[in-house]
C-alpha atoms as a PDB file:
ATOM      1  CA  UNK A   1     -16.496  20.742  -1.079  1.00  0.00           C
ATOM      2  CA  UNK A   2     -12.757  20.616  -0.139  1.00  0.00           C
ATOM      3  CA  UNK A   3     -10.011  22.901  -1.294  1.00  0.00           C
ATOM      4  CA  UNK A   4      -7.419  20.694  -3.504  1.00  0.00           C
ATOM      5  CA  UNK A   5      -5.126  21.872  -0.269  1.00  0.00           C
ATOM      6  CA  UNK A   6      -7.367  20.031   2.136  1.00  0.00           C
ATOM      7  CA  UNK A   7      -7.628  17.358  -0.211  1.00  0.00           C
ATOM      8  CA  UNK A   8      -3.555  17.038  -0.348  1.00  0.00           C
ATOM      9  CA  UNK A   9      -3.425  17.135   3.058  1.00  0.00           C
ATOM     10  CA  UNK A  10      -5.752  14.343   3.421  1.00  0.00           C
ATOM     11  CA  UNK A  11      -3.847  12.188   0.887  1.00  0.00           C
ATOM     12  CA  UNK A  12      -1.064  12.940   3.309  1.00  0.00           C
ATOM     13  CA  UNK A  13      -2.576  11.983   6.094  1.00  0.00           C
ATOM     14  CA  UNK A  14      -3.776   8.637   4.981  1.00  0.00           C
ATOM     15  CA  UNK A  15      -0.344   7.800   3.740  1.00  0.00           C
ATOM     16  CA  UNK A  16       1.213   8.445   6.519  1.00  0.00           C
ATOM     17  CA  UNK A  17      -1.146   6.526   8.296  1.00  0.00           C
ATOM     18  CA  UNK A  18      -0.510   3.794   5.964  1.00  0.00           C
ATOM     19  CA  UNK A  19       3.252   4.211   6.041  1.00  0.00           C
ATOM     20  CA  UNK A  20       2.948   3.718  10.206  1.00  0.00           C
ATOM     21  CA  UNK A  21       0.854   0.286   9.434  1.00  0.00           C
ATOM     22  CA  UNK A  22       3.210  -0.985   7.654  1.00  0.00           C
ATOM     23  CA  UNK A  23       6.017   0.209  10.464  1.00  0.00           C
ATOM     24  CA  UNK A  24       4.095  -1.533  12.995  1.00  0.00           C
ATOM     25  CA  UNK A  25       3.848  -4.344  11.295  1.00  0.00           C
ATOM     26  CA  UNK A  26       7.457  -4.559  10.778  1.00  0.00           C
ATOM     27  CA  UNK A  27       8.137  -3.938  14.163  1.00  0.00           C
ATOM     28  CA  UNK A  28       6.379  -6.427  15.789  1.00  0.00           C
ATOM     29  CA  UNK A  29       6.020  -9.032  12.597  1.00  0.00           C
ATOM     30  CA  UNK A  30       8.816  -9.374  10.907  1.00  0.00           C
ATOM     31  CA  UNK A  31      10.511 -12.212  12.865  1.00  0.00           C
ATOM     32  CA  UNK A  32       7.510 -14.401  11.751  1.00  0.00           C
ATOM     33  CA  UNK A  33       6.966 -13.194   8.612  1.00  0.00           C
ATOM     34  CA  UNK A  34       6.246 -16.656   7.044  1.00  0.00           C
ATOM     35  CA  UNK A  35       4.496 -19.566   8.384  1.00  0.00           C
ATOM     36  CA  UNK A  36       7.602 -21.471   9.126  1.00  0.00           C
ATOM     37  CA  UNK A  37       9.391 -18.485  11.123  1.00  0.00           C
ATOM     38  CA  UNK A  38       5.727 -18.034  13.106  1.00  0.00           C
ATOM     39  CA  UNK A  39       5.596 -21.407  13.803  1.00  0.00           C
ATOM     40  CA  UNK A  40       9.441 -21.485  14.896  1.00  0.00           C
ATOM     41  CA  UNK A  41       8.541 -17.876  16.617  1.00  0.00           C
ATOM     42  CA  UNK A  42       5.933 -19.336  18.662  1.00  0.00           C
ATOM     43  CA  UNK A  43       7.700 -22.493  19.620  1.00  0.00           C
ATOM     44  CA  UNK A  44      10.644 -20.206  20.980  1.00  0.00           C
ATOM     45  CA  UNK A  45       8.177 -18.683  23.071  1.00  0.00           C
ATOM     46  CA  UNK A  46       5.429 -20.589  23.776  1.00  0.00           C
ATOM     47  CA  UNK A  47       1.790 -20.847  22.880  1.00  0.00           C
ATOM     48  CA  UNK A  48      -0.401 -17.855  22.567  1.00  0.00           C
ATOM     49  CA  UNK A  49       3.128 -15.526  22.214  1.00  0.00           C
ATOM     50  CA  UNK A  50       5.353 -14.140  20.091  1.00  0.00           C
ATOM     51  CA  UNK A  51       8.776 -12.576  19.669  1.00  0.00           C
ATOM     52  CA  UNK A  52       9.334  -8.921  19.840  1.00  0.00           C
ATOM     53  CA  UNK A  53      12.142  -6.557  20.140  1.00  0.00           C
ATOM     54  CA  UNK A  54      11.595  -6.573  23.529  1.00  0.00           C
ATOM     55  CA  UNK A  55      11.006 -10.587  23.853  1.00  0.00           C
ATOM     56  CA  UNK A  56       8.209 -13.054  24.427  1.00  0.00           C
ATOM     57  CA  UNK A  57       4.858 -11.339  24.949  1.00  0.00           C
ATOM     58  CA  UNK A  58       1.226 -13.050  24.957  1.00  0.00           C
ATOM     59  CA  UNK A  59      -0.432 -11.973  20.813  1.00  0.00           C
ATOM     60  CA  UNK A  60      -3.204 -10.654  22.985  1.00  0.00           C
ATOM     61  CA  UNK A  61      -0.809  -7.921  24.660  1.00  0.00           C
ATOM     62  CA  UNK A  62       1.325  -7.306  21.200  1.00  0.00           C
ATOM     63  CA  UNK A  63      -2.234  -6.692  19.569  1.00  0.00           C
ATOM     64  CA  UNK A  64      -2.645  -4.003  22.515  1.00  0.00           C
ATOM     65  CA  UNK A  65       0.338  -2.262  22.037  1.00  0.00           C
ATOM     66  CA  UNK A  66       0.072  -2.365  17.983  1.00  0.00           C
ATOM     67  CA  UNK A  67      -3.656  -0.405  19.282  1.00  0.00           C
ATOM     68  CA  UNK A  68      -1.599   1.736  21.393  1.00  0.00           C
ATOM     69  CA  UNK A  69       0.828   2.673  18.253  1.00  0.00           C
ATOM     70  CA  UNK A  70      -1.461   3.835  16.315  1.00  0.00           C
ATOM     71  CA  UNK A  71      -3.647   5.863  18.603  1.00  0.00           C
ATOM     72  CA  UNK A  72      -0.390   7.514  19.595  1.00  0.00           C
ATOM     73  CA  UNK A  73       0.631   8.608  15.982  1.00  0.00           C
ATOM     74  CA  UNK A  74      -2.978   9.686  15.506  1.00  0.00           C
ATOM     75  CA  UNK A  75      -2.568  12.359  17.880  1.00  0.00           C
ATOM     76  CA  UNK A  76       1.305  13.019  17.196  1.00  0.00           C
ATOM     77  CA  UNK A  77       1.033  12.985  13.591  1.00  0.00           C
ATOM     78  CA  UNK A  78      -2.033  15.030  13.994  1.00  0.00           C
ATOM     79  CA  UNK A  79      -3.837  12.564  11.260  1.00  0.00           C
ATOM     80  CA  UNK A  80      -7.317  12.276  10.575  1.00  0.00           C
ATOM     81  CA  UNK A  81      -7.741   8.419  10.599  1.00  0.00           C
ATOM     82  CA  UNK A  82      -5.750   5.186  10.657  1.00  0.00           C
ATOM     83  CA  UNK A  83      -6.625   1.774   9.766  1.00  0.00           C
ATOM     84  CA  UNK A  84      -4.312  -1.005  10.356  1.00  0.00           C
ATOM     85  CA  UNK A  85      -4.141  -4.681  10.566  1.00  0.00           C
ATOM     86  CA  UNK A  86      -0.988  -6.667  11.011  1.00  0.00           C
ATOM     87  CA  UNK A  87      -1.130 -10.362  10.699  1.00  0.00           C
ATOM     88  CA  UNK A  88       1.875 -12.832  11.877  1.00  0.00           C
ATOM     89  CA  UNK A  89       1.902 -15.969   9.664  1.00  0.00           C
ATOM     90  CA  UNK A  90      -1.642 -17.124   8.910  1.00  0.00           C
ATOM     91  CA  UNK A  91      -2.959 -15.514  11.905  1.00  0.00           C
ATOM     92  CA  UNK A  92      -4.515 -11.579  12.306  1.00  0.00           C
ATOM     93  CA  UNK A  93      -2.303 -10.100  15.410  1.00  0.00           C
ATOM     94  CA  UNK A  94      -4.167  -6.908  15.836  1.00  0.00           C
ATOM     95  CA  UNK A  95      -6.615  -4.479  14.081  1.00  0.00           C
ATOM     96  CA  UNK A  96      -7.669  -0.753  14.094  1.00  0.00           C
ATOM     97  CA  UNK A  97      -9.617   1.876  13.270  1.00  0.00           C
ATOM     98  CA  UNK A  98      -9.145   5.359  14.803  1.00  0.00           C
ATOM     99  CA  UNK A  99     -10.050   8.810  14.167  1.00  0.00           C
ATOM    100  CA  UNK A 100     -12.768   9.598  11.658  1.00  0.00           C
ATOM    101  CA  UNK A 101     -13.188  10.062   7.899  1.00  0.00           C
ATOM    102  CA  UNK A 102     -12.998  13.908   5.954  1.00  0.00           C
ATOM    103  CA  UNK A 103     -16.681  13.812   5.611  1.00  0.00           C
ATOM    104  CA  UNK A 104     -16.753  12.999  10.097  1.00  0.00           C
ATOM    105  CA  UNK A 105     -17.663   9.712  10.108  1.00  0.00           C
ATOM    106  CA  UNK A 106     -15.985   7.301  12.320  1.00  0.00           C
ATOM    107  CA  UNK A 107     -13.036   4.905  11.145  1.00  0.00           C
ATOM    108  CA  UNK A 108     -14.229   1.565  10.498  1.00  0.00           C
ATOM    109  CA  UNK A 109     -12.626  -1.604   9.088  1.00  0.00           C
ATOM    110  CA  UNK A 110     -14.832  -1.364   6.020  1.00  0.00           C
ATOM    111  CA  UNK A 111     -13.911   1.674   4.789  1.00  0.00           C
ATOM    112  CA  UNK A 112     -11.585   2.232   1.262  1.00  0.00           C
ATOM    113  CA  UNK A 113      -9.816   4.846   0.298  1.00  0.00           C
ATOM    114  CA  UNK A 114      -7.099   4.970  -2.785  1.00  0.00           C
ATOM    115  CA  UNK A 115      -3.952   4.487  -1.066  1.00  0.00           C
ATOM    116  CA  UNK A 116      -1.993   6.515  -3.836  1.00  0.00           C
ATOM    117  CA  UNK A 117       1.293   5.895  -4.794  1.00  0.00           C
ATOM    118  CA  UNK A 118       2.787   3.821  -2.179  1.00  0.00           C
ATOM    119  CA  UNK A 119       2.128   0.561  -3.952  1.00  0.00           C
ATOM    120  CA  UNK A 120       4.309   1.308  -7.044  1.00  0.00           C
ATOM    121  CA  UNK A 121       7.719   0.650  -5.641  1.00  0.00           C
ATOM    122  CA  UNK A 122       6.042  -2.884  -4.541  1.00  0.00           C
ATOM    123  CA  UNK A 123       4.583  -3.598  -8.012  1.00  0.00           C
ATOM    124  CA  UNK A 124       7.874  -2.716  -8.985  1.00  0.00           C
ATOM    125  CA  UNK A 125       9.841  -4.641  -6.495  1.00  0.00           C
ATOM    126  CA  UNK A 126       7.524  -7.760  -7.978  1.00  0.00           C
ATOM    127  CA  UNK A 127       8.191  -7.183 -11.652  1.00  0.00           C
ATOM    128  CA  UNK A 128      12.078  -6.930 -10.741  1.00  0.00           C
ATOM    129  CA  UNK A 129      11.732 -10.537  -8.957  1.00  0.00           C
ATOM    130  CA  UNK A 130      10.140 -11.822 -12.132  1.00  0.00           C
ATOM    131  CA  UNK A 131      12.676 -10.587 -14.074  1.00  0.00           C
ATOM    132  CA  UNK A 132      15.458 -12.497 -12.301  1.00  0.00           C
ATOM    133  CA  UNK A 133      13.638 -15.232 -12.434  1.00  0.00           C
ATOM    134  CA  UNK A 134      13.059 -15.140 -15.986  1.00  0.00           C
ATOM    135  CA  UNK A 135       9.398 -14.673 -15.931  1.00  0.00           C
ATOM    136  CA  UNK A 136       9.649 -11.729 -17.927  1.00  0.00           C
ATOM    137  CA  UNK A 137      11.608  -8.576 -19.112  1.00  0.00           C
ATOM    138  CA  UNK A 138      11.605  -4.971 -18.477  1.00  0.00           C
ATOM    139  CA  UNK A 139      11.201  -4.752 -22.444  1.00  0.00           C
ATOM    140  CA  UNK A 140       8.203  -6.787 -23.019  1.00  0.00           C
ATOM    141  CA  UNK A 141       5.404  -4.789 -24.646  1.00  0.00           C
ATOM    142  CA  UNK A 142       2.669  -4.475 -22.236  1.00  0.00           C
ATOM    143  CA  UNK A 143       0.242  -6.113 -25.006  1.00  0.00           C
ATOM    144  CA  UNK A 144       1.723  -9.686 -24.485  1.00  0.00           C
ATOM    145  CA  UNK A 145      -0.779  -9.472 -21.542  1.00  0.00           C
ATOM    146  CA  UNK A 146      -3.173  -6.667 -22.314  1.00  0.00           C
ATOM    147  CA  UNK A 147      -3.788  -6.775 -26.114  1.00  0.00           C
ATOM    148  CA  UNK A 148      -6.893  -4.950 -25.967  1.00  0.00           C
ATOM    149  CA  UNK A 149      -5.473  -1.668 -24.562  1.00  0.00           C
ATOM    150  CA  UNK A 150      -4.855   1.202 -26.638  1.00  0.00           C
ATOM    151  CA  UNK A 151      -1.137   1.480 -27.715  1.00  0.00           C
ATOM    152  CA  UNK A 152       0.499  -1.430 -25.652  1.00  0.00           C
ATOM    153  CA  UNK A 153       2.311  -2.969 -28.425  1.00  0.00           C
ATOM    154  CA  UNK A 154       4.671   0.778 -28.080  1.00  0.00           C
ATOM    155  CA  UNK A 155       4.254   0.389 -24.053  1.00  0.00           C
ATOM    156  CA  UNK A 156       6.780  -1.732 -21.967  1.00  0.00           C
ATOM    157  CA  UNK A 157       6.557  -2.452 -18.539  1.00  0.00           C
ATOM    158  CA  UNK A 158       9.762  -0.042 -17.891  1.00  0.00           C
ATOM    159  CA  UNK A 159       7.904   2.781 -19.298  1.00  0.00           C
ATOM    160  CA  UNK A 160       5.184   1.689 -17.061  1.00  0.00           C
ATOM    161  CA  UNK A 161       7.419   1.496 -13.813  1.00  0.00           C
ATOM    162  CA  UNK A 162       9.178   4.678 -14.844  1.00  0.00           C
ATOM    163  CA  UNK A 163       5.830   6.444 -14.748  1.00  0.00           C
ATOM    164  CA  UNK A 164       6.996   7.237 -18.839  1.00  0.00           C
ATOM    165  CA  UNK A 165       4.297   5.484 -20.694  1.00  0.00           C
ATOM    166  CA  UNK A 166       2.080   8.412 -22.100  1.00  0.00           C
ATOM    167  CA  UNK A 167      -0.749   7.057 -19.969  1.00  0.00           C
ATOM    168  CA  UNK A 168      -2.851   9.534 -17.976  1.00  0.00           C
ATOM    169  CA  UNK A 169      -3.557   9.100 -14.583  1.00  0.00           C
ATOM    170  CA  UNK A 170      -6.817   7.829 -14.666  1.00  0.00           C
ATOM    171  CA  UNK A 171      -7.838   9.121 -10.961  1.00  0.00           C
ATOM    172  CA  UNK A 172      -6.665  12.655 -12.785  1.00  0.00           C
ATOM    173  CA  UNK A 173      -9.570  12.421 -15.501  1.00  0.00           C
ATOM    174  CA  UNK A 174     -12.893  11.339 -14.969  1.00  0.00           C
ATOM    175  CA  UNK A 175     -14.853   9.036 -16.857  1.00  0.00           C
ATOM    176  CA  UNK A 176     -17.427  11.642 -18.195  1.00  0.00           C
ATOM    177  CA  UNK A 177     -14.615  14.117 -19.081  1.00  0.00           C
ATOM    178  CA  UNK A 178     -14.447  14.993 -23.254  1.00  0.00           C
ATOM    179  CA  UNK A 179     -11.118  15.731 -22.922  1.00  0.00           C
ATOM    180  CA  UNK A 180     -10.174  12.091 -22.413  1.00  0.00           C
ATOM    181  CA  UNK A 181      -6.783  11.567 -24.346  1.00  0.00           C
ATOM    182  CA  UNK A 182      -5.622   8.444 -26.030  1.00  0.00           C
ATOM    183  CA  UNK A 183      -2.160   7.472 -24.369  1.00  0.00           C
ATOM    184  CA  UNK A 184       0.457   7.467 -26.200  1.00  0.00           C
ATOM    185  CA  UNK A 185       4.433   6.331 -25.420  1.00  0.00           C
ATOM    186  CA  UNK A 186       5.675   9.201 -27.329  1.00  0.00           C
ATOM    187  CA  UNK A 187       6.701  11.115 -24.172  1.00  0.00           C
ATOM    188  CA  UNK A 188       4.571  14.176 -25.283  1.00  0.00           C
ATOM    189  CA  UNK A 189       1.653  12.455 -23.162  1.00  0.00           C
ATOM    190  CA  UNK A 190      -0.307  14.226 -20.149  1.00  0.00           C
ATOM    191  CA  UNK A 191       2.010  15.169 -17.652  1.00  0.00           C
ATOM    192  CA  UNK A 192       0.990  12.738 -14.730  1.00  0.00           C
ATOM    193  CA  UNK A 193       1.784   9.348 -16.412  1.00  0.00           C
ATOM    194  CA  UNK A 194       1.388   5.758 -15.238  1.00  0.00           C
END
């Protein structure tokens, strides 16, 4: 069994890992992040490459460094594992798994793990896009699309994004637990909130 110290530190870890994913990706990606700037990328440098910082390069080589990356951070970042893929357009550039898991098994491709809460400021990014385009509002009661969950007529999706709807964290309490509580918006909810 882990200490919840180990088990923070893990979290860690696989964030960070996550976190240099998604730098690599940037990196090497973001000049053809859609199909029409791949397409235009690979034109520009001919077929079977792609655009970097540092120019034209063959996909098999920018895979190979995007390999290189992440080994590199495993050992500087001292993490446990990585696992990365980075795709250009409609195309996979590169993919990786390196290190091992808590328990000592080696990375794979098919492993999952929770990647915490590095996903809310997307979801939230995407709510704030439908908003300006009218889709929806900060404001709307989380029942016009969940009316079956407990209390979202009270719940909006601000209180949601501002982690202030009453709603435990459900990775906090487990399914078997007695001591389940009934969210509420009231603000006097469990501590951790979604």
């Amino acid at each position: 069994m882990w200490s919840a110290s180990e088990i923070k530190d893990g979290l860690w870890r696989v964030t960070v890992a996550i976190g240099i994913g998604i730098a690599v990706a940037m990196c090497l990606a973001l000049p053809a992040a859609t199909s029409a700037a791949a397409n235009e990328s690979a034109s520009r440098c001919g077929a079977g490459r792609i655009r970097t910082v540092s120019g034209c390069t063959s996909l098999a080589a920018a895979g190979l460094q995007i390999k290189r990356i992440v080994n590199q951070a495993l050992v500087k970042q001292d993490l446990r594992a990585a696992l990365v893929r980075v795709d250009v357009g409609n195309r996979t550039l590169a993919t990786a798994a390196a290190g091992e898991s808590m328990a000592g098994v080696p990375a794979n491709l098919r492993m999952h793990f929770r990647i915490g809460s590095i996903a809310i400021p997307y979801l939230i990014d995407l709510v704030l896009q439908l908003q300006d385009q009218g889709r929806l509002s900060l404001n709307d009661p989380v029942s016009k699309w969940f009316p079956d969950l407990p209390n979202t007529d009270r719940v909006t999706l601000r209180m949601l994004a501002n982690s202030t709807s009453g709603y435990p964290d459900w990775v906090q309490e487990t399914p078997r637990s007695s001591k389940r509580s009934t969210p509420t918006p009231s603000g006097n909810g469990p501590r951790r909130s979604c």
